[in-house]
PDB file of N, CA and C in Angstrom:
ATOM      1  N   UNK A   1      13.529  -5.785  11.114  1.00  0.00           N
ATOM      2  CA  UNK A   1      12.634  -5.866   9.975  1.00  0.00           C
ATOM      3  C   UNK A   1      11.964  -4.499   9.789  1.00  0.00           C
ATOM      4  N   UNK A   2      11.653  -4.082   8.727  1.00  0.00           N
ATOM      5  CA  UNK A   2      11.477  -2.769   8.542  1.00  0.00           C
ATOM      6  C   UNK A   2       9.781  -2.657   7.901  1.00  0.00           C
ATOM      7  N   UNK A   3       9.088  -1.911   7.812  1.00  0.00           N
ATOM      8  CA  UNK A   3       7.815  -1.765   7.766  1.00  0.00           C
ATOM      9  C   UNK A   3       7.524  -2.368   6.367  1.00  0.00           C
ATOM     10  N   UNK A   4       7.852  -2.214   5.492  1.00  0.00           N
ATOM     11  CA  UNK A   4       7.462  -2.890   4.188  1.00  0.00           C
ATOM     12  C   UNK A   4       7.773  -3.879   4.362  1.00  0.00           C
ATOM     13  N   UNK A   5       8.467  -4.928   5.356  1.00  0.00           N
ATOM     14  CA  UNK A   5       8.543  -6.383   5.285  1.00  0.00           C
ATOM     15  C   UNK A   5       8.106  -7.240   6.300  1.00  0.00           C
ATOM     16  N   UNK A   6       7.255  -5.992   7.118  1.00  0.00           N
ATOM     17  CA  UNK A   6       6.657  -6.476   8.409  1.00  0.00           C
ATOM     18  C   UNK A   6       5.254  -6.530   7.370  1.00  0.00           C
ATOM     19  N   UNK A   7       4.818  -5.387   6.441  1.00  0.00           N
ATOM     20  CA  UNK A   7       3.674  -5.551   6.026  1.00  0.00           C
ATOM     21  C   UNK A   7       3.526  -6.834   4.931  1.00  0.00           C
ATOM     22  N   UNK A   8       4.450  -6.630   3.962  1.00  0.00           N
ATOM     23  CA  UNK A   8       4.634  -8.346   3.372  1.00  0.00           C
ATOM     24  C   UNK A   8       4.107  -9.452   4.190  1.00  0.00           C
ATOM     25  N   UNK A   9       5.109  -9.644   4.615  1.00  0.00           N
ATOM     26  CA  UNK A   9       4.453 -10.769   5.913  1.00  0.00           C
ATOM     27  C   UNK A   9       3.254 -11.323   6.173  1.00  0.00           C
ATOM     28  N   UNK A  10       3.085  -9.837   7.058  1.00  0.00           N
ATOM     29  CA  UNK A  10       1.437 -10.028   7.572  1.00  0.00           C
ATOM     30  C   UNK A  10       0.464 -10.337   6.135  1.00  0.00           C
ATOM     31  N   UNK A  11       0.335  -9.687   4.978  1.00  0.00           N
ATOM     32  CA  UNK A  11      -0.430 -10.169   4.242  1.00  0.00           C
ATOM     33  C   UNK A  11       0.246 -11.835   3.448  1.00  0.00           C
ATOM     34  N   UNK A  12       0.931 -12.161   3.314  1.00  0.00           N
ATOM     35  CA  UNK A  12       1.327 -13.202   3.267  1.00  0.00           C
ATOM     36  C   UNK A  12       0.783 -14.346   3.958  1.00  0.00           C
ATOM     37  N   UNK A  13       0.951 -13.823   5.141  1.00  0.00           N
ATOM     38  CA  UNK A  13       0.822 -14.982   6.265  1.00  0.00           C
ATOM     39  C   UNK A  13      -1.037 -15.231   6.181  1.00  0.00           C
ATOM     40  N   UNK A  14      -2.016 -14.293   5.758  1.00  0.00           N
ATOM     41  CA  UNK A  14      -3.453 -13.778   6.075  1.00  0.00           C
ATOM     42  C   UNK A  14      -3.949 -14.056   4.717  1.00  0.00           C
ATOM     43  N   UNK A  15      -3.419 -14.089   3.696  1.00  0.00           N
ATOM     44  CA  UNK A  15      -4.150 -14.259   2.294  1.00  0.00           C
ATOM     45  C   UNK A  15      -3.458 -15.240   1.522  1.00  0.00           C
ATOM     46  N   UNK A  16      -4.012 -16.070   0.467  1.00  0.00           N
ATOM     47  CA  UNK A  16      -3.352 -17.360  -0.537  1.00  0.00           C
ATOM     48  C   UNK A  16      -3.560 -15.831  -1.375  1.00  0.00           C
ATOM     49  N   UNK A  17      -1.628 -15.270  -2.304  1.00  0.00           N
ATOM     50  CA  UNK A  17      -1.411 -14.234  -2.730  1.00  0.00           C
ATOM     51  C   UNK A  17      -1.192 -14.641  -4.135  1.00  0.00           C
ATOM     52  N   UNK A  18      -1.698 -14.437  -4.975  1.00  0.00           N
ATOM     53  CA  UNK A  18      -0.518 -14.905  -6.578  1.00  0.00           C
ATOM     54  C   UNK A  18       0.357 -13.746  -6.796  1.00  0.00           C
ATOM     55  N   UNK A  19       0.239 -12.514  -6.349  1.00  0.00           N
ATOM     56  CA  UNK A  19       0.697 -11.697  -6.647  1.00  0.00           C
ATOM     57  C   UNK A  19       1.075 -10.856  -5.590  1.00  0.00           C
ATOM     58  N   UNK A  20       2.017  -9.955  -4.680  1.00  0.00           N
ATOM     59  CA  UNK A  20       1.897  -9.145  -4.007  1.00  0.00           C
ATOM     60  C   UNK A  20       3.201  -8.154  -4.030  1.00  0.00           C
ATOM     61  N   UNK A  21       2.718  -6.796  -3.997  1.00  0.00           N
ATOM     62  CA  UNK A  21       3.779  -5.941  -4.005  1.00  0.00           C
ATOM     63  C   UNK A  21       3.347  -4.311  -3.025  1.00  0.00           C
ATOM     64  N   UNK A  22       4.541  -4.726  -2.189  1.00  0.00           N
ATOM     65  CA  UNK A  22       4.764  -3.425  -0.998  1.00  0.00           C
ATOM     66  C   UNK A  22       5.664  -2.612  -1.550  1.00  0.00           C
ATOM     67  N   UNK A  23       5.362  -1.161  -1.389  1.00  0.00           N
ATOM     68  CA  UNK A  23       6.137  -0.013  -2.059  1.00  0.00           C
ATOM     69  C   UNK A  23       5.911   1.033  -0.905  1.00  0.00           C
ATOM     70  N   UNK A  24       7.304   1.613  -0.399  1.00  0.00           N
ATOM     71  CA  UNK A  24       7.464   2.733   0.214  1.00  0.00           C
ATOM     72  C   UNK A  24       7.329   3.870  -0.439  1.00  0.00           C
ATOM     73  N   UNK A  25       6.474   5.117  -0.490  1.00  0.00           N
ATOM     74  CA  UNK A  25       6.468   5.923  -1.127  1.00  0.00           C
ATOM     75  C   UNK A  25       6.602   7.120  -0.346  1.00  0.00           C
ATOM     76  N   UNK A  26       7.510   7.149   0.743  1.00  0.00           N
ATOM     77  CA  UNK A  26       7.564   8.189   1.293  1.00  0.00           C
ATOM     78  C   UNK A  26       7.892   9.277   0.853  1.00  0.00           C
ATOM     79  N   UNK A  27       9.786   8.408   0.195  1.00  0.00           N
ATOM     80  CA  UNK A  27      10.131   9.743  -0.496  1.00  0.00           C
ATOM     81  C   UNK A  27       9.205  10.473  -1.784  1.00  0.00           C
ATOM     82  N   UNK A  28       8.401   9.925  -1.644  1.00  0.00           N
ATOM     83  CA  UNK A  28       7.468  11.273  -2.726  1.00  0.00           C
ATOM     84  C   UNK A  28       6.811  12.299  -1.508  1.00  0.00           C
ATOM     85  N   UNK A  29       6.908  12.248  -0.375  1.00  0.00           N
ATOM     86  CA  UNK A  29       6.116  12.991   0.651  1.00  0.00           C
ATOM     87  C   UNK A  29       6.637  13.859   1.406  1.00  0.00           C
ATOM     88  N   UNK A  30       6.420  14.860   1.789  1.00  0.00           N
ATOM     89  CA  UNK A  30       7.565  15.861   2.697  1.00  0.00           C
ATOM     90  C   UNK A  30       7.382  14.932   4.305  1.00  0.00           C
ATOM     91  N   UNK A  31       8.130  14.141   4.188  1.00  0.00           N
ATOM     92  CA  UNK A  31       8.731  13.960   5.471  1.00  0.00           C
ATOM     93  C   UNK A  31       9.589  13.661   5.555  1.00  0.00           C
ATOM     94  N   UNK A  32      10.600  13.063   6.904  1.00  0.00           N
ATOM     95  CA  UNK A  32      11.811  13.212   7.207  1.00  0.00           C
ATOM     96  C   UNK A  32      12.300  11.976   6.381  1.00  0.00           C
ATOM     97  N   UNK A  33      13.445  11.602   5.666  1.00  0.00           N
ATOM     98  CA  UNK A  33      14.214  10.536   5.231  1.00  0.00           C
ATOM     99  C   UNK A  33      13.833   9.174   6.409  1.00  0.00           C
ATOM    100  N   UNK A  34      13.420   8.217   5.877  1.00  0.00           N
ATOM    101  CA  UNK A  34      13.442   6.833   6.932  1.00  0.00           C
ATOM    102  C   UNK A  34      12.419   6.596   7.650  1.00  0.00           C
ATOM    103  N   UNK A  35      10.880   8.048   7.070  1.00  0.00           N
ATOM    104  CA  UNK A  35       9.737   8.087   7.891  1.00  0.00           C
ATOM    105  C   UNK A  35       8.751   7.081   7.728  1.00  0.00           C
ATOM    106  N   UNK A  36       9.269   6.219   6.643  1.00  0.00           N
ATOM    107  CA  UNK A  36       8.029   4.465   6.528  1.00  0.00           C
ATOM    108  C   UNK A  36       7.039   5.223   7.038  1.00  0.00           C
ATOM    109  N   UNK A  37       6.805   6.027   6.072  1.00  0.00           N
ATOM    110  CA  UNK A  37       5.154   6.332   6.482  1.00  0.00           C
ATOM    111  C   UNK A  37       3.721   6.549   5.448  1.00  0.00           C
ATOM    112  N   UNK A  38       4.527   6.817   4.153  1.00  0.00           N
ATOM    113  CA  UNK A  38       3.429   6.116   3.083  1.00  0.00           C
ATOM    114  C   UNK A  38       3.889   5.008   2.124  1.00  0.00           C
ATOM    115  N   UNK A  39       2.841   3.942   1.975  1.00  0.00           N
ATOM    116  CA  UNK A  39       2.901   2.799   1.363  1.00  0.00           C
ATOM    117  C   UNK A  39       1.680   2.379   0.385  1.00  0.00           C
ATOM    118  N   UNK A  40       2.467   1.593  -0.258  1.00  0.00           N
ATOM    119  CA  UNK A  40       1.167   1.295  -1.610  1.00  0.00           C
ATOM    120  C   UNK A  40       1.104  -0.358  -1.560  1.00  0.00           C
ATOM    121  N   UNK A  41      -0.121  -0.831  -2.035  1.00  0.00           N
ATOM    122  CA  UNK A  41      -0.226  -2.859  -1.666  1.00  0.00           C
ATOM    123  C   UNK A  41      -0.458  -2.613  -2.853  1.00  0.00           C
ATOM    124  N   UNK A  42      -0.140  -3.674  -3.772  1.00  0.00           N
ATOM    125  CA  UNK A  42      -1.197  -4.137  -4.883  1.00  0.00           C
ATOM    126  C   UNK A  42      -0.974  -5.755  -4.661  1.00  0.00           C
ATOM    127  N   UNK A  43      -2.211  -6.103  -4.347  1.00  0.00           N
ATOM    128  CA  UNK A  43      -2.219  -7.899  -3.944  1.00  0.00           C
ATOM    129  C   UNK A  43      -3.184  -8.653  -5.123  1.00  0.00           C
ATOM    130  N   UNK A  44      -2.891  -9.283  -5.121  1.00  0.00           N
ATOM    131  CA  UNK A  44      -3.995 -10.123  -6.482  1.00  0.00           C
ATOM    132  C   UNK A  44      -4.057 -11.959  -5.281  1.00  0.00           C
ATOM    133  N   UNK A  45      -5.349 -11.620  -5.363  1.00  0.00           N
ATOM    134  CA  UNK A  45      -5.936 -13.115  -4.514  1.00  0.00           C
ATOM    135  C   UNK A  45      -7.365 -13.809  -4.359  1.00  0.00           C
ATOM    136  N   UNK A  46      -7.525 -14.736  -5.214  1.00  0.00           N
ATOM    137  CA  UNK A  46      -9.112 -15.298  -4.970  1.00  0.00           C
ATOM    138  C   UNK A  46      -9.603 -15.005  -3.444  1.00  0.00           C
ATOM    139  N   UNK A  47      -8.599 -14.690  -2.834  1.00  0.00           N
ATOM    140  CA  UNK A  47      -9.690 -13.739  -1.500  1.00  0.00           C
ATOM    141  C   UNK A  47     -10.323 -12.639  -2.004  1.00  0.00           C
ATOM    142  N   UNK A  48     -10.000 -12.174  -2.532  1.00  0.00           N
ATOM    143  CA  UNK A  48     -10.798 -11.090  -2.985  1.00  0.00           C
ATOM    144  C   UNK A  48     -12.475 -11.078  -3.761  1.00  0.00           C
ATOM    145  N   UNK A  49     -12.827 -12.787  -4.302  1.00  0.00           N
ATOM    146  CA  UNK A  49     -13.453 -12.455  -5.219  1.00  0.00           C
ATOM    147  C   UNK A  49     -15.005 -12.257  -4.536  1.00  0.00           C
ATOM    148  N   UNK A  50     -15.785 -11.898  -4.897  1.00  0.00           N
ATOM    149  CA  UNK A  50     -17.280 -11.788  -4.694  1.00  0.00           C
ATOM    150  C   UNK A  50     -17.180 -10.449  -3.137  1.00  0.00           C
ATOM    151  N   UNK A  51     -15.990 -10.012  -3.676  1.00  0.00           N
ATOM    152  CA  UNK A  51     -16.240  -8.469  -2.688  1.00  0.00           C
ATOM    153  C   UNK A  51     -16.088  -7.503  -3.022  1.00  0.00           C
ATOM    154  N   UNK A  52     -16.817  -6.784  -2.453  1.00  0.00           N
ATOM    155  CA  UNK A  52     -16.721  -5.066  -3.093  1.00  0.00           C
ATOM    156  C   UNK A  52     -15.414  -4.811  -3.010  1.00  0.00           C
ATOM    157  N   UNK A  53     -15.152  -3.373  -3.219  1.00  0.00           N
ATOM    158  CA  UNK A  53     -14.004  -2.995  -3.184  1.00  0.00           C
ATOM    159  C   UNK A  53     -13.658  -2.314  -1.881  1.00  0.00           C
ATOM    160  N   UNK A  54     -14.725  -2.073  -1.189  1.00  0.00           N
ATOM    161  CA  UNK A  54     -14.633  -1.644   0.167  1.00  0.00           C
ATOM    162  C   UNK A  54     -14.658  -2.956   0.976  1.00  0.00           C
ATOM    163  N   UNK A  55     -14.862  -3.948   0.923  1.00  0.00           N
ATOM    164  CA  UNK A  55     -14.454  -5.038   1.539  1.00  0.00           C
ATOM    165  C   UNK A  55     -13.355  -5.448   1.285  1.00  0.00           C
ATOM    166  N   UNK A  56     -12.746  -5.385   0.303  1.00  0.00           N
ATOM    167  CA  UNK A  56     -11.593  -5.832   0.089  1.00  0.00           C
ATOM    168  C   UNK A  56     -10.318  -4.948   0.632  1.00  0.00           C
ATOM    169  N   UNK A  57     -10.808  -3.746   0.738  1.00  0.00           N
ATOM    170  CA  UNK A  57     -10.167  -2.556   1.432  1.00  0.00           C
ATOM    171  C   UNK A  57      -9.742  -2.741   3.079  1.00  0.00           C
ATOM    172  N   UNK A  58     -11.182  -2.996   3.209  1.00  0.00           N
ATOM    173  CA  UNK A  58     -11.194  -3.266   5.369  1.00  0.00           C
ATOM    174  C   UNK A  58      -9.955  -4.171   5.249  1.00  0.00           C
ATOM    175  N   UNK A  59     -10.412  -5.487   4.484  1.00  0.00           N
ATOM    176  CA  UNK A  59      -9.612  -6.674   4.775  1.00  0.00           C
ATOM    177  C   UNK A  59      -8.156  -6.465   5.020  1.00  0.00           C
ATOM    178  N   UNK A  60      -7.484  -5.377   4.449  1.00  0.00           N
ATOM    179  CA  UNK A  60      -6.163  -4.919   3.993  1.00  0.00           C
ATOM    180  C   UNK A  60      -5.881  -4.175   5.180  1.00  0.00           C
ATOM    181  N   UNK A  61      -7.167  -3.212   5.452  1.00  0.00           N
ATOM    182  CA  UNK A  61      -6.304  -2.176   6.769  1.00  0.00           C
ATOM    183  C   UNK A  61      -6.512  -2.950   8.236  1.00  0.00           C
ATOM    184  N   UNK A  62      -7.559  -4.006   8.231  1.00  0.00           N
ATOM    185  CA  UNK A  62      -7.840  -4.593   9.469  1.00  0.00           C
ATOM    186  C   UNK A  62      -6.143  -5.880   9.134  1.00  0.00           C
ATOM    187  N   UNK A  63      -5.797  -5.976   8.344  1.00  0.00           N
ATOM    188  CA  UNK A  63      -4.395  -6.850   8.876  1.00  0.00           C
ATOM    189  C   UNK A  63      -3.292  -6.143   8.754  1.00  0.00           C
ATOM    190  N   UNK A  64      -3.038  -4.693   8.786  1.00  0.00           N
ATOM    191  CA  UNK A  64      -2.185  -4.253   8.802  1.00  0.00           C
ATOM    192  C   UNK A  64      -2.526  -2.935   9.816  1.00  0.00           C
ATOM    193  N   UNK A  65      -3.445  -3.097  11.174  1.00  0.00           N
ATOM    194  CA  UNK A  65      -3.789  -2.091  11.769  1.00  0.00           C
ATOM    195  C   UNK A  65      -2.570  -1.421  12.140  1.00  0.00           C
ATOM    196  N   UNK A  66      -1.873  -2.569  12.651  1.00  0.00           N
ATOM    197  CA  UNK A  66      -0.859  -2.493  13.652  1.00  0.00           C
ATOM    198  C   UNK A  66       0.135  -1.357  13.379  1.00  0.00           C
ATOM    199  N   UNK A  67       0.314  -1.543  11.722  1.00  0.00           N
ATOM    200  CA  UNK A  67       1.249   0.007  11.466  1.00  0.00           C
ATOM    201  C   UNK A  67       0.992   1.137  11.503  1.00  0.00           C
ATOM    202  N   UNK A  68      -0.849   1.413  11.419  1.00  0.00           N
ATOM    203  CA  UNK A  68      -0.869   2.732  11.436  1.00  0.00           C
ATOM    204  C   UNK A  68      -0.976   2.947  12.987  1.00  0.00           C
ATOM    205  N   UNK A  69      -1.207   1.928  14.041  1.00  0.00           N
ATOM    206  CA  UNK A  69      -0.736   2.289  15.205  1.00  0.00           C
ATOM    207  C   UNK A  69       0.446   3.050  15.426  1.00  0.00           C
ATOM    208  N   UNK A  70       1.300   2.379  15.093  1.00  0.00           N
ATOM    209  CA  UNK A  70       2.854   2.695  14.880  1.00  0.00           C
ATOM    210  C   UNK A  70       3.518   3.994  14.356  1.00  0.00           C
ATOM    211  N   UNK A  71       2.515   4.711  13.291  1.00  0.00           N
ATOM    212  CA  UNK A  71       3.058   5.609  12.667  1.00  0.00           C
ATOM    213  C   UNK A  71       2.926   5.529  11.538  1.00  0.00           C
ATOM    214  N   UNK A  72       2.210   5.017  10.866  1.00  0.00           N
ATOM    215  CA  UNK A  72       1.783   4.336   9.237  1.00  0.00           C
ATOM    216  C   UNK A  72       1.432   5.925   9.088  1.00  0.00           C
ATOM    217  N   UNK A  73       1.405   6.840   8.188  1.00  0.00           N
ATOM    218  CA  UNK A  73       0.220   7.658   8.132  1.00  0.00           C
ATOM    219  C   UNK A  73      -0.519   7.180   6.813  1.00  0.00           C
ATOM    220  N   UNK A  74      -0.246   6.694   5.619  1.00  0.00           N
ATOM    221  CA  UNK A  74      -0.848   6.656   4.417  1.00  0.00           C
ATOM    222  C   UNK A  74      -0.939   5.115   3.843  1.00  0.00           C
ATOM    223  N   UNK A  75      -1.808   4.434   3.285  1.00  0.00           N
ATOM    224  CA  UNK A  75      -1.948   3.756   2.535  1.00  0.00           C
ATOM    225  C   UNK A  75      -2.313   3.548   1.428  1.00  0.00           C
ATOM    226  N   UNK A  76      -1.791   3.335   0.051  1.00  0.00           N
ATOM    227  CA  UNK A  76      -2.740   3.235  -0.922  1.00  0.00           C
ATOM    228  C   UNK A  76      -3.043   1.420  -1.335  1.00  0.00           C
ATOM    229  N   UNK A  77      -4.083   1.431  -1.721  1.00  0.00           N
ATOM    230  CA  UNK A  77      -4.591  -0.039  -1.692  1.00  0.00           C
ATOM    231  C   UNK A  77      -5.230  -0.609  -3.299  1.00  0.00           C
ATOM    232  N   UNK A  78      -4.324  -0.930  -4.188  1.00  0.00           N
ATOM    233  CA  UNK A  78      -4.869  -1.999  -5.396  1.00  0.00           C
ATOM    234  C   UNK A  78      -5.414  -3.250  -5.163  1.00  0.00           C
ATOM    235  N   UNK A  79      -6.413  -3.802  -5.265  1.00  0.00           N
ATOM    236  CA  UNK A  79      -6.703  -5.396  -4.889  1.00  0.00           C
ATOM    237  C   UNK A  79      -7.587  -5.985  -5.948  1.00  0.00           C
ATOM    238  N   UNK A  80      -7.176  -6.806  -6.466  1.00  0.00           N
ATOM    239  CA  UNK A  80      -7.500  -7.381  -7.409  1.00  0.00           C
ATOM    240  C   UNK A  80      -7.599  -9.159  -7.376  1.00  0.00           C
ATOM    241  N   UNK A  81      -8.660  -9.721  -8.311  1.00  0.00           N
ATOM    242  CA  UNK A  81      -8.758 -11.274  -8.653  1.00  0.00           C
ATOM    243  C   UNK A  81      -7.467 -11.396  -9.485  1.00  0.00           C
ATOM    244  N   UNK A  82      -7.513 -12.885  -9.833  1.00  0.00           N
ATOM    245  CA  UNK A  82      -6.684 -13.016 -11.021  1.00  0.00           C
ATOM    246  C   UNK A  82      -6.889 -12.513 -11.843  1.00  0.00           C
ATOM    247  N   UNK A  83      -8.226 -12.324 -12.532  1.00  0.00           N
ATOM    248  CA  UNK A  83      -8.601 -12.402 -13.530  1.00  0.00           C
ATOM    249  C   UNK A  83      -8.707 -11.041 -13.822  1.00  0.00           C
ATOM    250  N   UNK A  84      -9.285  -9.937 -12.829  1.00  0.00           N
ATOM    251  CA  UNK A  84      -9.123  -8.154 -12.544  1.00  0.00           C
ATOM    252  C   UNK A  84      -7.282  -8.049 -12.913  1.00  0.00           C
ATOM    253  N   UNK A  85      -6.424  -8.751 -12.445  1.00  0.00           N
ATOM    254  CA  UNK A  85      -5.159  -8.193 -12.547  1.00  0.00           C
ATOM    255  C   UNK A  85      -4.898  -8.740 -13.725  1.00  0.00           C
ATOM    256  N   UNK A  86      -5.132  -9.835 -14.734  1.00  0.00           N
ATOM    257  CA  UNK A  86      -4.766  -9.851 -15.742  1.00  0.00           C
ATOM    258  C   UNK A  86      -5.743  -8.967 -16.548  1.00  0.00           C
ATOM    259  N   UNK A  87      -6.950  -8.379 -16.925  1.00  0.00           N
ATOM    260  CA  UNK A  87      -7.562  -7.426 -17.542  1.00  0.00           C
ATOM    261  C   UNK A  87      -6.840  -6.104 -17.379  1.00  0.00           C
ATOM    262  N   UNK A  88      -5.986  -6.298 -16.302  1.00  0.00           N
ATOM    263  CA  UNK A  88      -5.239  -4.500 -16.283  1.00  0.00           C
ATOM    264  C   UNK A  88      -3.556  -4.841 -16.689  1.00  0.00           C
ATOM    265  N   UNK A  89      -3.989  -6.411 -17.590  1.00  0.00           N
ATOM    266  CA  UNK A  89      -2.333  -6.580 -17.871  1.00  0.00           C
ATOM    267  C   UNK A  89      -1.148  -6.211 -16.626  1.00  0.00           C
ATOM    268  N   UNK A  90      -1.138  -6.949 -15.757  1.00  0.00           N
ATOM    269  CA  UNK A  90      -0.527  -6.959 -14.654  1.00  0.00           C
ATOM    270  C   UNK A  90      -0.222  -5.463 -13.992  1.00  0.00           C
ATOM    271  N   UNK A  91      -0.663  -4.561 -14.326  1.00  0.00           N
ATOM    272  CA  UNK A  91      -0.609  -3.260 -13.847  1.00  0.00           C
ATOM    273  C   UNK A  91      -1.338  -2.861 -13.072  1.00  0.00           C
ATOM    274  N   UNK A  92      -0.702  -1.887 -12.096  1.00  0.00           N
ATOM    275  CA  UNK A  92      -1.648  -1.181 -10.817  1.00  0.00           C
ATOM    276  C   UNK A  92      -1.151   0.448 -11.680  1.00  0.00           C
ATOM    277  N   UNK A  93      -2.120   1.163 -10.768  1.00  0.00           N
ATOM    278  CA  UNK A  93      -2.322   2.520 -11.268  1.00  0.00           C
ATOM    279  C   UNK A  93      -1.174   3.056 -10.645  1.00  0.00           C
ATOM    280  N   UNK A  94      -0.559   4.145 -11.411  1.00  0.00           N
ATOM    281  CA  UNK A  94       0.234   4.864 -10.563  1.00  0.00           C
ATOM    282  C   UNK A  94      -0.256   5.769  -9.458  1.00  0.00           C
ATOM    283  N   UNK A  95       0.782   5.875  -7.932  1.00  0.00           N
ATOM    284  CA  UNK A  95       0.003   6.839  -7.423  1.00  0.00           C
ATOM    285  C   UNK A  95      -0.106   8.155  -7.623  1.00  0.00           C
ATOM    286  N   UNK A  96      -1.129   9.072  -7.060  1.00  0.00           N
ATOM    287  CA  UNK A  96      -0.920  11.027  -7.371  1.00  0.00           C
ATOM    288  C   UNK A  96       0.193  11.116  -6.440  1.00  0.00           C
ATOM    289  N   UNK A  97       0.266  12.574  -6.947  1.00  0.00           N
ATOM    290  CA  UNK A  97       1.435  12.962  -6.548  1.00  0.00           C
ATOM    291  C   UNK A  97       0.894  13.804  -5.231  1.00  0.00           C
ATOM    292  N   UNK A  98       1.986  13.608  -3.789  1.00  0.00           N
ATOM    293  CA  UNK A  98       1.499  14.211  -2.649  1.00  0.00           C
ATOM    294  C   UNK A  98       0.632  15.574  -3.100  1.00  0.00           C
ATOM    295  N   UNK A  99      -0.401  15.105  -2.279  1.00  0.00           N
ATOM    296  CA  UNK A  99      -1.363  16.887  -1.826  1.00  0.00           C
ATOM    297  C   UNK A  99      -0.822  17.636  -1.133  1.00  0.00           C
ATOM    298  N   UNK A 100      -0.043  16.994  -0.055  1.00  0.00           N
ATOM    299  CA  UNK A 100       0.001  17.922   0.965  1.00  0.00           C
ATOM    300  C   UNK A 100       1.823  18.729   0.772  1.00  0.00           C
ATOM    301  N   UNK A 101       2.133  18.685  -0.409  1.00  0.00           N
ATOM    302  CA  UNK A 101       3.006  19.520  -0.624  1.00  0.00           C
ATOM    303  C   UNK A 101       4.353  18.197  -0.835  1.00  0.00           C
ATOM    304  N   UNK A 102       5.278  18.250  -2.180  1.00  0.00           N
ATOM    305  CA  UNK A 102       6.183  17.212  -2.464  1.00  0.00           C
ATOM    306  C   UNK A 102       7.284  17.195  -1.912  1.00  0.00           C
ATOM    307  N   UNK A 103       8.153  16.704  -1.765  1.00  0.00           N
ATOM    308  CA  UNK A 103       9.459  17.047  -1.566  1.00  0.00           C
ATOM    309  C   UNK A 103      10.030  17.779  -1.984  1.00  0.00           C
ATOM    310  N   UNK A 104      10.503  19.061  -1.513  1.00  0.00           N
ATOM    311  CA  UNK A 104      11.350  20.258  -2.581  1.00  0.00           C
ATOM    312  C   UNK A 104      12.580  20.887  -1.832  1.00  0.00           C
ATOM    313  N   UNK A 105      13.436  21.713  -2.350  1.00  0.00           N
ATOM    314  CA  UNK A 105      14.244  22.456  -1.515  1.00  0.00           C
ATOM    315  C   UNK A 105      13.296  23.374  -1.025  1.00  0.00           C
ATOM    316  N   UNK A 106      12.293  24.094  -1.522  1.00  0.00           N
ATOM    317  CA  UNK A 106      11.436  25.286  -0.890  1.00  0.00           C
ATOM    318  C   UNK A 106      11.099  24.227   0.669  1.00  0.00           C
ATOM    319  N   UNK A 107      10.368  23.264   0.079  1.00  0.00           N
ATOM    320  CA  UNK A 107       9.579  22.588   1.479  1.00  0.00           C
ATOM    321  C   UNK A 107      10.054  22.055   2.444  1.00  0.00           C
ATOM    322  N   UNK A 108      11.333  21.221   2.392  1.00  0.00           N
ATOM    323  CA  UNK A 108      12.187  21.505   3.108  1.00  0.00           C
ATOM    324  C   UNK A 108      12.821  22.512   4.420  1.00  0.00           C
ATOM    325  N   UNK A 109      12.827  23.383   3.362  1.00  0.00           N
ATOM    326  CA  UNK A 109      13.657  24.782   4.049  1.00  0.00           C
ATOM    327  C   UNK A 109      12.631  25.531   4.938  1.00  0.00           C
ATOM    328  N   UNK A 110      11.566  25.166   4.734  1.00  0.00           N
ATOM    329  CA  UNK A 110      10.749  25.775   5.479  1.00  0.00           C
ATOM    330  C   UNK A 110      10.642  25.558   7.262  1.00  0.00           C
TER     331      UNK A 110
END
């Protein structure tokens, strides 16, 4: 099982989800091919409601500690009610594009 379906899971198994979507975004990142090491959630769940957005945040990295044990380095985190994910018409934001330098032949080669 591979990290985006170990993380499925775990939020699966931890939240009543109407909505949930795991995205590898490594290859936008200079690291090696197969490095499962940045990922994006966007979950939509009446768990969420009557919490900040920093609570709703913990909730996400405290059930998925285990990967950045592992080697996780990045997470990005959408979390939304029903009612937040239908006001954004089922859309999450796109993510930026790596800081720390994209995938290139220059970066690479380096």
């Amino acid at each position: 099982m591979n990290r985006r379906e170990r993380i499925e899971n775990t939020l699966a198994q931890h939240l009543s989800l109407q909505h949930l979507e795991v995205q590898d975004e490594s290859h936008g990142h200079n690291v090696p091919d197969g490095a499962e090491s940045h990922f994006k959630v966007v979950a939509v769940s009446e768990a969420f409601a009557d919490k900040r957005l920093i609570q709703r945040h913990r909730m996400i990295n405290e059930l998925v500690a285990n990967e950045f044990d592992q080697g996780m380095h990045a997470l990005a985190i959408h979390v939304y009610t029903q009612a937040e994910w239908q006001e954004r018409f089922n859309q999450a934001p796109m993510s930026p594009p790596c800081a720390g330098g994209e995938k290139s032949s220059e970066a690479t080669s380096l």
